[in-house]
C-alpha atoms as a PDB file:
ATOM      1  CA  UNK A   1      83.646  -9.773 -21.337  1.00  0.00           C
ATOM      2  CA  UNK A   2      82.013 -13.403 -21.794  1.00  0.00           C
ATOM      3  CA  UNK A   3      84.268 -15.869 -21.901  1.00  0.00           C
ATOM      4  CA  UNK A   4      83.677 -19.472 -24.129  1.00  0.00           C
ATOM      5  CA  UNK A   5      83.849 -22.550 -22.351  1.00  0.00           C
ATOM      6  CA  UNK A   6      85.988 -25.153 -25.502  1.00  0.00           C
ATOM      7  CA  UNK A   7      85.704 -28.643 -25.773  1.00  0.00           C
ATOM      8  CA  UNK A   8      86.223 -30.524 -22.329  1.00  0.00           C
ATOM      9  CA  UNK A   9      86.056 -29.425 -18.648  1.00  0.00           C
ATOM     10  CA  UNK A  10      89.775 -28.841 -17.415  1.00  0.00           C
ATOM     11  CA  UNK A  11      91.558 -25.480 -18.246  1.00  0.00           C
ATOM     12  CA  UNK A  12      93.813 -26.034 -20.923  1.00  0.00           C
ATOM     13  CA  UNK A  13      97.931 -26.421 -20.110  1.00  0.00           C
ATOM     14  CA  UNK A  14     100.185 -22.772 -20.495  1.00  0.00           C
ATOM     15  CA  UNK A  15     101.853 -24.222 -23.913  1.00  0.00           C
ATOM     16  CA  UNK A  16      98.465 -24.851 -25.108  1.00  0.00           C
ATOM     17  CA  UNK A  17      96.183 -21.607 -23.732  1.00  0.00           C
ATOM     18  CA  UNK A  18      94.767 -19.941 -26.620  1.00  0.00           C
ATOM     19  CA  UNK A  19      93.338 -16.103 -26.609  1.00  0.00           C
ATOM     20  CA  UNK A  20      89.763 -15.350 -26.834  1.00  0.00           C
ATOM     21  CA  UNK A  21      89.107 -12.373 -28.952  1.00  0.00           C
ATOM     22  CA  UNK A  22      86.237 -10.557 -29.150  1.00  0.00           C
ATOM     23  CA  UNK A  23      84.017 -10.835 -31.945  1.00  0.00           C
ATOM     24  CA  UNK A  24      83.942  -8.004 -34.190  1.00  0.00           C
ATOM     25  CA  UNK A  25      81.164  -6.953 -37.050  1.00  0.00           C
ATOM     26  CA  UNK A  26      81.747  -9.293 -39.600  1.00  0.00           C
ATOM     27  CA  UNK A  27      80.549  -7.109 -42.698  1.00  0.00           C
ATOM     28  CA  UNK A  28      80.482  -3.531 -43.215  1.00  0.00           C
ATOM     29  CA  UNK A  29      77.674  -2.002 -45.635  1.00  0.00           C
ATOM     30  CA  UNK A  30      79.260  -0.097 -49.270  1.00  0.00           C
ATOM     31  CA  UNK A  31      77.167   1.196 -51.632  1.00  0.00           C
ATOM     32  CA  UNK A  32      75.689  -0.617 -54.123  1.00  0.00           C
ATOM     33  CA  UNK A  33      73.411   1.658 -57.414  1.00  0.00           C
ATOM     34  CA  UNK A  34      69.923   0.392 -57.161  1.00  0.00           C
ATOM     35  CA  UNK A  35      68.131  -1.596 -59.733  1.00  0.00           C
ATOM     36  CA  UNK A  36      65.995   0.732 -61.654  1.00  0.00           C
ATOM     37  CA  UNK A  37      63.619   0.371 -64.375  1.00  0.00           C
ATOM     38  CA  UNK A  38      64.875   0.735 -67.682  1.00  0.00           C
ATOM     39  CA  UNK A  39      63.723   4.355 -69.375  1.00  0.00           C
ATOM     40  CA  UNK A  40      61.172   2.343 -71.816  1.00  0.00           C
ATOM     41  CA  UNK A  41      59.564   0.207 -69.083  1.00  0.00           C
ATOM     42  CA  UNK A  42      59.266   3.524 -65.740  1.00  0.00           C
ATOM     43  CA  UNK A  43      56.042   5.047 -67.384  1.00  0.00           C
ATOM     44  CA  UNK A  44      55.280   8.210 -66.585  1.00  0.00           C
ATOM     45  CA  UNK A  45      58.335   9.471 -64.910  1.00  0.00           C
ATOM     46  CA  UNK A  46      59.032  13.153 -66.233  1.00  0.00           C
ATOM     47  CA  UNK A  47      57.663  14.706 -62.459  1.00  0.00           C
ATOM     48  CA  UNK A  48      60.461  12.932 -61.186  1.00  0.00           C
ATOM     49  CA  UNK A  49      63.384  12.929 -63.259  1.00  0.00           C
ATOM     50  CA  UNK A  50      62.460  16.982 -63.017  1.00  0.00           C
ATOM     51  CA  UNK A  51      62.427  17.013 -59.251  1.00  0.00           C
ATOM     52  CA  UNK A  52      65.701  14.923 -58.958  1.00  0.00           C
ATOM     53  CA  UNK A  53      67.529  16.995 -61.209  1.00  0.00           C
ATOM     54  CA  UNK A  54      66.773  19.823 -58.396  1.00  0.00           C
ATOM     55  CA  UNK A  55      67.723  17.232 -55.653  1.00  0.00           C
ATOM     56  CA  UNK A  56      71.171  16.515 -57.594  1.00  0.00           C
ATOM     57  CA  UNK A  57      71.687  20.507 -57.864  1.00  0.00           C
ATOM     58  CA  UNK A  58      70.926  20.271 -53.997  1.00  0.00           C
ATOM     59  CA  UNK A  59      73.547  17.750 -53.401  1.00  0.00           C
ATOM     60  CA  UNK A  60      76.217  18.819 -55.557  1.00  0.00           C
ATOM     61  CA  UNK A  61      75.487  22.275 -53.735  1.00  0.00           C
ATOM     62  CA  UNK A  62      75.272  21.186 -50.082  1.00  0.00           C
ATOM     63  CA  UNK A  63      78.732  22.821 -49.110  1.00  0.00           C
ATOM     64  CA  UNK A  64      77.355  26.169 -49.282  1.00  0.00           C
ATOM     65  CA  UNK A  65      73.693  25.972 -49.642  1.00  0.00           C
ATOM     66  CA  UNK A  66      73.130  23.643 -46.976  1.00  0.00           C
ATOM     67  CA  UNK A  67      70.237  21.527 -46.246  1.00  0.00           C
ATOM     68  CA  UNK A  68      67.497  21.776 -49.064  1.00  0.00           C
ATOM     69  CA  UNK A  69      63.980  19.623 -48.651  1.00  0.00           C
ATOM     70  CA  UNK A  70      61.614  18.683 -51.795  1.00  0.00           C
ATOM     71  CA  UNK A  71      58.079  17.472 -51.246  1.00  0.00           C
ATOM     72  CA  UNK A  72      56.628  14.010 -53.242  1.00  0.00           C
ATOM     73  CA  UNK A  73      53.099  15.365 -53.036  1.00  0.00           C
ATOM     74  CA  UNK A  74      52.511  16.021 -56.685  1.00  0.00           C
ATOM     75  CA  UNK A  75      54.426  13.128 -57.922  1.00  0.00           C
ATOM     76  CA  UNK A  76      52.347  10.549 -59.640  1.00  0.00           C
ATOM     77  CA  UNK A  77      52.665   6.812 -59.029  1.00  0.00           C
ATOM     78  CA  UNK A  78      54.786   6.160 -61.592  1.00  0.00           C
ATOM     79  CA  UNK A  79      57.258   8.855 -60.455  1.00  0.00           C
ATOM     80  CA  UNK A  80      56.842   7.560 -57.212  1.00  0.00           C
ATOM     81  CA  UNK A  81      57.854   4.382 -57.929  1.00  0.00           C
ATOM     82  CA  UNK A  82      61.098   5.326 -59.276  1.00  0.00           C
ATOM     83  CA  UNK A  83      61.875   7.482 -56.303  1.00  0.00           C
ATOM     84  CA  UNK A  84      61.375   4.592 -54.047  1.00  0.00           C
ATOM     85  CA  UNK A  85      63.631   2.720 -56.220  1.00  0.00           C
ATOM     86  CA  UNK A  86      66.227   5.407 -56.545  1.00  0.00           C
ATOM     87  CA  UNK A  87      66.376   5.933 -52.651  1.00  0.00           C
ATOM     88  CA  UNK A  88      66.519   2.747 -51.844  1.00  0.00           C
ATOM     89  CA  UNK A  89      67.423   2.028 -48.035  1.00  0.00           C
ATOM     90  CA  UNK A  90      70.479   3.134 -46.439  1.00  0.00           C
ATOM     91  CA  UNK A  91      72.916   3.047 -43.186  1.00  0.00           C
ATOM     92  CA  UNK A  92      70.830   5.361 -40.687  1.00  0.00           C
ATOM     93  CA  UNK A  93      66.733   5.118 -39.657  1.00  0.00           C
ATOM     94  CA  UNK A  94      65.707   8.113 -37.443  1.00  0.00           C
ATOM     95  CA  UNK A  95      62.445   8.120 -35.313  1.00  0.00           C
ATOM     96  CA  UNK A  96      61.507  11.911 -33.213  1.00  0.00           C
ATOM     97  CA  UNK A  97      58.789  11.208 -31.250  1.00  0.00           C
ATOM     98  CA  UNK A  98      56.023  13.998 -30.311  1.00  0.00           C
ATOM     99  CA  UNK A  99      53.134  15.449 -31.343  1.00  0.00           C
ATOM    100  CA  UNK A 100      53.924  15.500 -35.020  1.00  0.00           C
ATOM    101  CA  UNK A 101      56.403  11.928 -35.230  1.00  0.00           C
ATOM    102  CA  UNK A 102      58.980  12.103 -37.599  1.00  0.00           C
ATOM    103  CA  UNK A 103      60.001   8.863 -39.534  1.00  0.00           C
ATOM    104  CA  UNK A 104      63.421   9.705 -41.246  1.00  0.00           C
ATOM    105  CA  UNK A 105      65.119   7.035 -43.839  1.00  0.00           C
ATOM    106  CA  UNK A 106      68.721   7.596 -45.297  1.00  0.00           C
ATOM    107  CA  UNK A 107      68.427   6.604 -48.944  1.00  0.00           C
ATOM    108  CA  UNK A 108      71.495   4.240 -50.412  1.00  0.00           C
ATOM    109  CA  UNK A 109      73.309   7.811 -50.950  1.00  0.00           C
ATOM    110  CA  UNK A 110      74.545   9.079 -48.224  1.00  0.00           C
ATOM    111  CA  UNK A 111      72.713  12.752 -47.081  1.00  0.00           C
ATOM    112  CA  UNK A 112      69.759  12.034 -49.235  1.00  0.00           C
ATOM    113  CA  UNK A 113      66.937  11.520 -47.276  1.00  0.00           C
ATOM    114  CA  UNK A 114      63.174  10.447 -47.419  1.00  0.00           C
ATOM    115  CA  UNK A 115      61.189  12.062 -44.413  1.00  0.00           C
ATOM    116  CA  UNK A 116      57.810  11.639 -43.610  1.00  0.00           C
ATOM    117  CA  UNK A 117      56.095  13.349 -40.916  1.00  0.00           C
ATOM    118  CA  UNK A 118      52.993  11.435 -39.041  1.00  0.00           C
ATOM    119  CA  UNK A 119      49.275  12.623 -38.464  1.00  0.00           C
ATOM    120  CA  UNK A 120      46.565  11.243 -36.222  1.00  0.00           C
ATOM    121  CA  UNK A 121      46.567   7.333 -36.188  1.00  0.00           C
ATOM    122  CA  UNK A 122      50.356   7.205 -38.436  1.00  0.00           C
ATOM    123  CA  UNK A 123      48.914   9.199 -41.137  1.00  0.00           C
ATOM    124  CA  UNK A 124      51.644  10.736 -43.551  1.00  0.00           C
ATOM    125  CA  UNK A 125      50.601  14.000 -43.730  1.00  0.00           C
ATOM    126  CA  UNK A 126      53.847  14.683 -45.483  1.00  0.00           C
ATOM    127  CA  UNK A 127      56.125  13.200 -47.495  1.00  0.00           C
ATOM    128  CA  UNK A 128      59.240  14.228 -49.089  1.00  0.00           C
ATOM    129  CA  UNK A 129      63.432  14.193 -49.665  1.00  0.00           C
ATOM    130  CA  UNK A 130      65.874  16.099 -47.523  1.00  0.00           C
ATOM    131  CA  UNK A 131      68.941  16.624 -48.637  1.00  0.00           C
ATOM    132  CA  UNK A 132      71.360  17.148 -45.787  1.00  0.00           C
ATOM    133  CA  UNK A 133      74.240  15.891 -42.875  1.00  0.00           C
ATOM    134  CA  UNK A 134      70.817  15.554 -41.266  1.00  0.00           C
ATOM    135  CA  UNK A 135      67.439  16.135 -41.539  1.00  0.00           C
ATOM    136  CA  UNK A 136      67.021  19.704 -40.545  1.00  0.00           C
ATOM    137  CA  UNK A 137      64.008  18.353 -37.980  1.00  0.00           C
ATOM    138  CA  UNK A 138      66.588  17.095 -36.244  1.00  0.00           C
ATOM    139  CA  UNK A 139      68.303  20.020 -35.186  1.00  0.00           C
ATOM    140  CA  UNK A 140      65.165  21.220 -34.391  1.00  0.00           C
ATOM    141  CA  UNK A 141      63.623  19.197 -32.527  1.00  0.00           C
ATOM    142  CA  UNK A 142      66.068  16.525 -30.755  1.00  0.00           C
ATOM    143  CA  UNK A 143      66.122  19.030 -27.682  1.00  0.00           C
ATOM    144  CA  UNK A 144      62.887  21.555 -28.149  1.00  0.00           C
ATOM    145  CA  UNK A 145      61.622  21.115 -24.313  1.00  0.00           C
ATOM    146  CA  UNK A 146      65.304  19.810 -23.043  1.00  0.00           C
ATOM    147  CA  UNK A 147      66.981  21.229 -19.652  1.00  0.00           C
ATOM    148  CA  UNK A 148      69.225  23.762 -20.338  1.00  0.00           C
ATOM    149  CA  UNK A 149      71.162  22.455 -16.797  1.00  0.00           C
ATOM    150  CA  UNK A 150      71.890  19.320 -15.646  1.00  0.00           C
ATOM    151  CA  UNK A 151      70.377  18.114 -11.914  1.00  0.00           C
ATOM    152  CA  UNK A 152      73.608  16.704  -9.970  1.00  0.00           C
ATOM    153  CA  UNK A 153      71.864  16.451  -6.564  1.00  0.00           C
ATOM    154  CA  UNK A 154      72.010  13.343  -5.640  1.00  0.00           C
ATOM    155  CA  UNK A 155      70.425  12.837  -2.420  1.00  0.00           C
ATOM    156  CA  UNK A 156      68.740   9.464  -2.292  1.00  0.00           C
ATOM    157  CA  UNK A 157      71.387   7.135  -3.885  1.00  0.00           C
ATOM    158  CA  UNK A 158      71.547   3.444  -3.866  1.00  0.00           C
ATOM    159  CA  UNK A 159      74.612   2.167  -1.595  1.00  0.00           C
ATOM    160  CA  UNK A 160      75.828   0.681  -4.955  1.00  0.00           C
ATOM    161  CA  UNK A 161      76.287   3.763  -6.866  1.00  0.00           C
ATOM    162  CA  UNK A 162      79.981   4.888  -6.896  1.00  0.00           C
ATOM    163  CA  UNK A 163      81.294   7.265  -9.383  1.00  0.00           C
ATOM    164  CA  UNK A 164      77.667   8.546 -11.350  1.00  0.00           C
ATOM    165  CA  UNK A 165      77.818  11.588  -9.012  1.00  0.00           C
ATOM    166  CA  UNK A 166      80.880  12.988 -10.170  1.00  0.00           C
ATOM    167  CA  UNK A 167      80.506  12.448 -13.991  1.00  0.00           C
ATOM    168  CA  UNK A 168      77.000  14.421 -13.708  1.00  0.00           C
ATOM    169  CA  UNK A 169      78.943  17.471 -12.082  1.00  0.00           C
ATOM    170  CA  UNK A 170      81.301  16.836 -15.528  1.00  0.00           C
ATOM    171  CA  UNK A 171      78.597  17.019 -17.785  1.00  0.00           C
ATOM    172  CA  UNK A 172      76.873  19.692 -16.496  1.00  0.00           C
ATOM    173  CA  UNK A 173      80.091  22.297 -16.274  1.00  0.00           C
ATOM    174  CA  UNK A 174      79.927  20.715 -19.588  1.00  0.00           C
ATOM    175  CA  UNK A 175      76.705  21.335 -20.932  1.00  0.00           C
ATOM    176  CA  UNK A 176      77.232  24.653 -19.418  1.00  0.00           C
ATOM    177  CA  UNK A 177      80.035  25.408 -22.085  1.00  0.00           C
ATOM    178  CA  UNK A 178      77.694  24.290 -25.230  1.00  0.00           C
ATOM    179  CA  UNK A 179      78.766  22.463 -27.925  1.00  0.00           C
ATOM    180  CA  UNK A 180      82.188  23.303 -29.518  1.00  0.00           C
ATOM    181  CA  UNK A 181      82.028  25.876 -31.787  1.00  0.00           C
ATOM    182  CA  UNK A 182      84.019  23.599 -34.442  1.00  0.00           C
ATOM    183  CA  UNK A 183      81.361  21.038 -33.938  1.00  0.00           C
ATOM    184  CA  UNK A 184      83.782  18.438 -32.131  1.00  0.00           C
ATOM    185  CA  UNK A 185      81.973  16.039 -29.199  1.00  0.00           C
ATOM    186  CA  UNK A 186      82.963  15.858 -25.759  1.00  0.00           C
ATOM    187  CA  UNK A 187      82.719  12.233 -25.254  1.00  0.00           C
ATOM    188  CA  UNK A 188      82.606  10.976 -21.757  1.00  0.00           C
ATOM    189  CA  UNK A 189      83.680   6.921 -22.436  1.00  0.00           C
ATOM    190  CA  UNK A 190      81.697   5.084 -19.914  1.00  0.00           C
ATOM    191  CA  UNK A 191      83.136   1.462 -21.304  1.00  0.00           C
ATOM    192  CA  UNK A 192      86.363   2.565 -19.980  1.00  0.00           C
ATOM    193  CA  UNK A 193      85.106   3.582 -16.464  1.00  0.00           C
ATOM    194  CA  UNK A 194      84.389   1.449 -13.305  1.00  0.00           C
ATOM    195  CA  UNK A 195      80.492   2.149 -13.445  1.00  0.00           C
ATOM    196  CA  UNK A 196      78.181  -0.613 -12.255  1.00  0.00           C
ATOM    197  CA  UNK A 197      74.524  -0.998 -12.812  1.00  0.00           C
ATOM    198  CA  UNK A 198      73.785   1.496 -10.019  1.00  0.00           C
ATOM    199  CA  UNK A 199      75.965   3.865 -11.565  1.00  0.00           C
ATOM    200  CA  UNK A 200      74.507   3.472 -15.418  1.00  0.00           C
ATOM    201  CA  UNK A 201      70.809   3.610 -14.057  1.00  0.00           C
ATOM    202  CA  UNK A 202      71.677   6.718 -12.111  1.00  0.00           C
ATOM    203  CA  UNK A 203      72.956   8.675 -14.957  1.00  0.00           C
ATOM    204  CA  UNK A 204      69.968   7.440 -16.805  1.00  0.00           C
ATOM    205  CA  UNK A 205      67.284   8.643 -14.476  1.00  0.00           C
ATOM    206  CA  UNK A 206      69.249  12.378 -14.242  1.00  0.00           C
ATOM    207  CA  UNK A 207      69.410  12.316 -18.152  1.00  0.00           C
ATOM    208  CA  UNK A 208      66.291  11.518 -18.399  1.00  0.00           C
ATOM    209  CA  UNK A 209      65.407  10.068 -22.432  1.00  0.00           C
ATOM    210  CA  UNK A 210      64.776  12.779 -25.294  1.00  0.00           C
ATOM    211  CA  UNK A 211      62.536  12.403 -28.480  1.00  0.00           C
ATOM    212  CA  UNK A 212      65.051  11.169 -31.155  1.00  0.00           C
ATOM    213  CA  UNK A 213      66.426   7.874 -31.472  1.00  0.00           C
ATOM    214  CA  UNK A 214      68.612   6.915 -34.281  1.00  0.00           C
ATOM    215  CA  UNK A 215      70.290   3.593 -35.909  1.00  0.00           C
ATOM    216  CA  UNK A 216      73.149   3.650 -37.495  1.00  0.00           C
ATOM    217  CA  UNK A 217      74.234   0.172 -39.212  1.00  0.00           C
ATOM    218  CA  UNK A 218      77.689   0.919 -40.842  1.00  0.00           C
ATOM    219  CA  UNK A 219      79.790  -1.332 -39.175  1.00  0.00           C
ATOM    220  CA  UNK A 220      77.901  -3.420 -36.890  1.00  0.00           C
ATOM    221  CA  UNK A 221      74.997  -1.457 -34.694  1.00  0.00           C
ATOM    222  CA  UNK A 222      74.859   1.954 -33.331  1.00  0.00           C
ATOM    223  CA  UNK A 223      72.327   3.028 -31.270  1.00  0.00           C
ATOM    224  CA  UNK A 224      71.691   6.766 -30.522  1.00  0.00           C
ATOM    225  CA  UNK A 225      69.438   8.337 -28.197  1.00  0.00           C
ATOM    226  CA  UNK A 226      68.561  11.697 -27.343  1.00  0.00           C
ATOM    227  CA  UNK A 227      68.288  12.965 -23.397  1.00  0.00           C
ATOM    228  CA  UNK A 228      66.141  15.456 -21.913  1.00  0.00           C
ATOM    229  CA  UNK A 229      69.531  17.840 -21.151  1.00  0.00           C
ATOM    230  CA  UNK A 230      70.285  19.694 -24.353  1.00  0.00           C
ATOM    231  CA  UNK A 231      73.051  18.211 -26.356  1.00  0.00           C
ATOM    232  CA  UNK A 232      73.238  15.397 -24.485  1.00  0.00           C
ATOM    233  CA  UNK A 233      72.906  12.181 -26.498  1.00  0.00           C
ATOM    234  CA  UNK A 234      73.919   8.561 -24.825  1.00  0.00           C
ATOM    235  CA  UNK A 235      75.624   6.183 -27.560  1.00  0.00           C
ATOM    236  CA  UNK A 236      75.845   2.397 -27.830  1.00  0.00           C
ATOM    237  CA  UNK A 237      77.828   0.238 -30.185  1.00  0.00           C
ATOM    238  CA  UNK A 238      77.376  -2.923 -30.514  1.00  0.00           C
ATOM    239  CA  UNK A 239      78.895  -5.907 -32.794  1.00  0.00           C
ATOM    240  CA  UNK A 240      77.375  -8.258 -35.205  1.00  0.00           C
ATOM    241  CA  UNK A 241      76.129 -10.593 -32.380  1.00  0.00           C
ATOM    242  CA  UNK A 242      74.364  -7.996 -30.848  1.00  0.00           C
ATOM    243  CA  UNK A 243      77.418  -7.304 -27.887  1.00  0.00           C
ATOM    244  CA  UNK A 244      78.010  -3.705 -26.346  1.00  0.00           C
ATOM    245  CA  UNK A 245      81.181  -2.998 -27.316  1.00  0.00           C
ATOM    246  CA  UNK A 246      80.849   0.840 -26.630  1.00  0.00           C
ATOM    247  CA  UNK A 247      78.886   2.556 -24.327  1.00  0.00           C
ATOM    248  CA  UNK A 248      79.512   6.709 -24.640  1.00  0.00           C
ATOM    249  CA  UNK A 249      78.015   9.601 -23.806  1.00  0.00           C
ATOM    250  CA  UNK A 250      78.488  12.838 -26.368  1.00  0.00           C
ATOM    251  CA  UNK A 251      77.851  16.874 -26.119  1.00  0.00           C
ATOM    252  CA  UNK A 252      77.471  17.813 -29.157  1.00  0.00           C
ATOM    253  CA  UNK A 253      74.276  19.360 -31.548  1.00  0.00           C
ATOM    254  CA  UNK A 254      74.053  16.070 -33.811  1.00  0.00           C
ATOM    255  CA  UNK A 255      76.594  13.015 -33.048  1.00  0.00           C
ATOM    256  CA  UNK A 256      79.202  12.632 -36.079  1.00  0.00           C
ATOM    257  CA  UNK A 257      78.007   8.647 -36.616  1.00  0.00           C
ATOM    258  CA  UNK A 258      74.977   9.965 -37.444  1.00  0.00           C
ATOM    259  CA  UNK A 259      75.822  12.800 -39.683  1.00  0.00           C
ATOM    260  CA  UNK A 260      76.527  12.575 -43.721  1.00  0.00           C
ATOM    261  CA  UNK A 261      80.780  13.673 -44.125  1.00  0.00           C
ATOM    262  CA  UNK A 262      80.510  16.341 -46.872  1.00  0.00           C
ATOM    263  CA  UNK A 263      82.439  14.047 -48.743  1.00  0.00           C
ATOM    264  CA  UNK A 264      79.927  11.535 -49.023  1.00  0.00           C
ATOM    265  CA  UNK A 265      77.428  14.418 -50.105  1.00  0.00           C
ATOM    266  CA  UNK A 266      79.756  15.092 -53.269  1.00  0.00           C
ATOM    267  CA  UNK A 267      79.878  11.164 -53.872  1.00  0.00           C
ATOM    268  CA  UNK A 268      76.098  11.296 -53.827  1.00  0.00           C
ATOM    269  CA  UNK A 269      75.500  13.745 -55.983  1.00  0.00           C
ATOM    270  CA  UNK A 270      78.132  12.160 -58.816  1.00  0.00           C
ATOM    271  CA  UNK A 271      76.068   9.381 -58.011  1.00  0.00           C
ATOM    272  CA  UNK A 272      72.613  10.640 -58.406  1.00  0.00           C
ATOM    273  CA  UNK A 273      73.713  12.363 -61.911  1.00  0.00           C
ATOM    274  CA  UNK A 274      75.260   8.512 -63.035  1.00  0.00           C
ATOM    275  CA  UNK A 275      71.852   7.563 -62.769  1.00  0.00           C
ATOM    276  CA  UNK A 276      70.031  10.147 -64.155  1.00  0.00           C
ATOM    277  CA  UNK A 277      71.845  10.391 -67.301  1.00  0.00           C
ATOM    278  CA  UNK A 278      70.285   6.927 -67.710  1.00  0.00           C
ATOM    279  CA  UNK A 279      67.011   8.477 -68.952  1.00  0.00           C
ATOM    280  CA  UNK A 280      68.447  11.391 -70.756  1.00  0.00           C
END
């Protein structure tokens, strides 16, 4: 914890000793309908009102059809446009590295999402809407060439390490296990543990650092990562000033603060409908 040094050199008298609190995110991100073109003035736009109408149907049927993903190909540039302006830009950005990169977008309603998938040199090679908790590429691909077991020899540690050895034996009888069947994390809380430097790089260099990386900006910053040990993702919060404020560890398939609630799928497709009825 930093502490702030006030006015003047001397520490202040008991009566007068005032608590420092820590600063927390200031604003929090709601949703706001993007501005649109009105019917008259968005051109050509039948290729997409027809392909959002499937997206909505998607949306509104997410609970038991699940993930559904619509291409932009064929769209012309006036449908295009619209699109762009529909999706806008939302909460969570997710890169997966690899031979084919992924570059994944959550529009302005939550599980509706633009993916684009990378050629030679950053070409898109395709382009398209997901709608989903997650981008099913995720699943898929956050722990393709992972270890399946977690390395807890440890025979060449710095002097400084203390307690890293024994939290690797925890995750891998965890690991071990799999995720929970009802989707819950097993969180290991490493802001709440008397780790050093020693100790964090050590669990970093067993971990190793997987293809995915996602942002989440909610409510300040989070910072996901995949490892290379399957289902393993490291976690970092941080504030509006850019402070760590959490530092976890999670087993689990996709972490929660990532993940669209189903909830917010039905919002979104009420949503996407408000919209559409504008160019009925």
């Amino acid at each position: 914890m930093v502490h702030r040094v006030g006015p003047g050199s001397q520490p202040l008298a008991e009566a007068d000793q005032q608590l420092d609190y820590m600063t927390m995110p200031a604003t929090m991100a709601t949703y706001h309908q993007p501005a649109i073109p009105e019917p008259e003035e968005a051109g050509d736009i039948q290729p997409a009102l027809a392909l959002l109408q499937q997206v909505q149907q998607a949306l509104a049927g997410f609970a038991t059809g699940g993930n559904a993903a619509f291409s932009l190909a064929d769209l012309n540039h006036d449908s295009r446009e619209l699109i762009n302006q529909i999706l806008g830009v939302g909460e969570v950005s997710i890169s997966v590295d690899g031979e084919a990169p992924m570059q994944i977008q959550e529009s302005v309603m939550a599980g509706l999402w633009r993916v684009q998938q990378l050629g030679a040199e950053g070409r898109v090679v395709w382009d398209g809407v997901e709608v989903g908790a997650v981008p099913e590429c995720v699943y898929q691909l956050a722990f393709a060439g992972a270890r399946r077991q977690l390395d807890t020899q440890t025979p060449q540690l710095a002097v400084a390490v203390m307690n890293a050895p024994s939290l690797l034996v925890e995750l891998a009888e965890r690991m071990a296990l799999g995720p929970a069947a009802d989707g819950a994390a097993y969180v290991l809380n490493l802001t709440l543990l008397p780790l050093n430097d020693a100790d964090l790089y050590c669990l970093g260099e067993h971990l190793g650092v997987g293809p995915v990386t996602i942002l989440s900006r909610g409510y300040g910053n989070c910072r996901i990562g995949s490892t290379a040990c399957r289902d393993v993702w490291w976690i970092k919060y941080f504030n509006s000033e850019d402070v760590l404020i959490l530092n976890t560890i999670e087993v689990v398939a996709v972490p929660e603060v990532a993940r669209a609630a189903p909830e917010d799928i039905e919002d979104s497709a009420h949503r996407l409908a408000e919209i559409l009825e504008i160019y009925q």
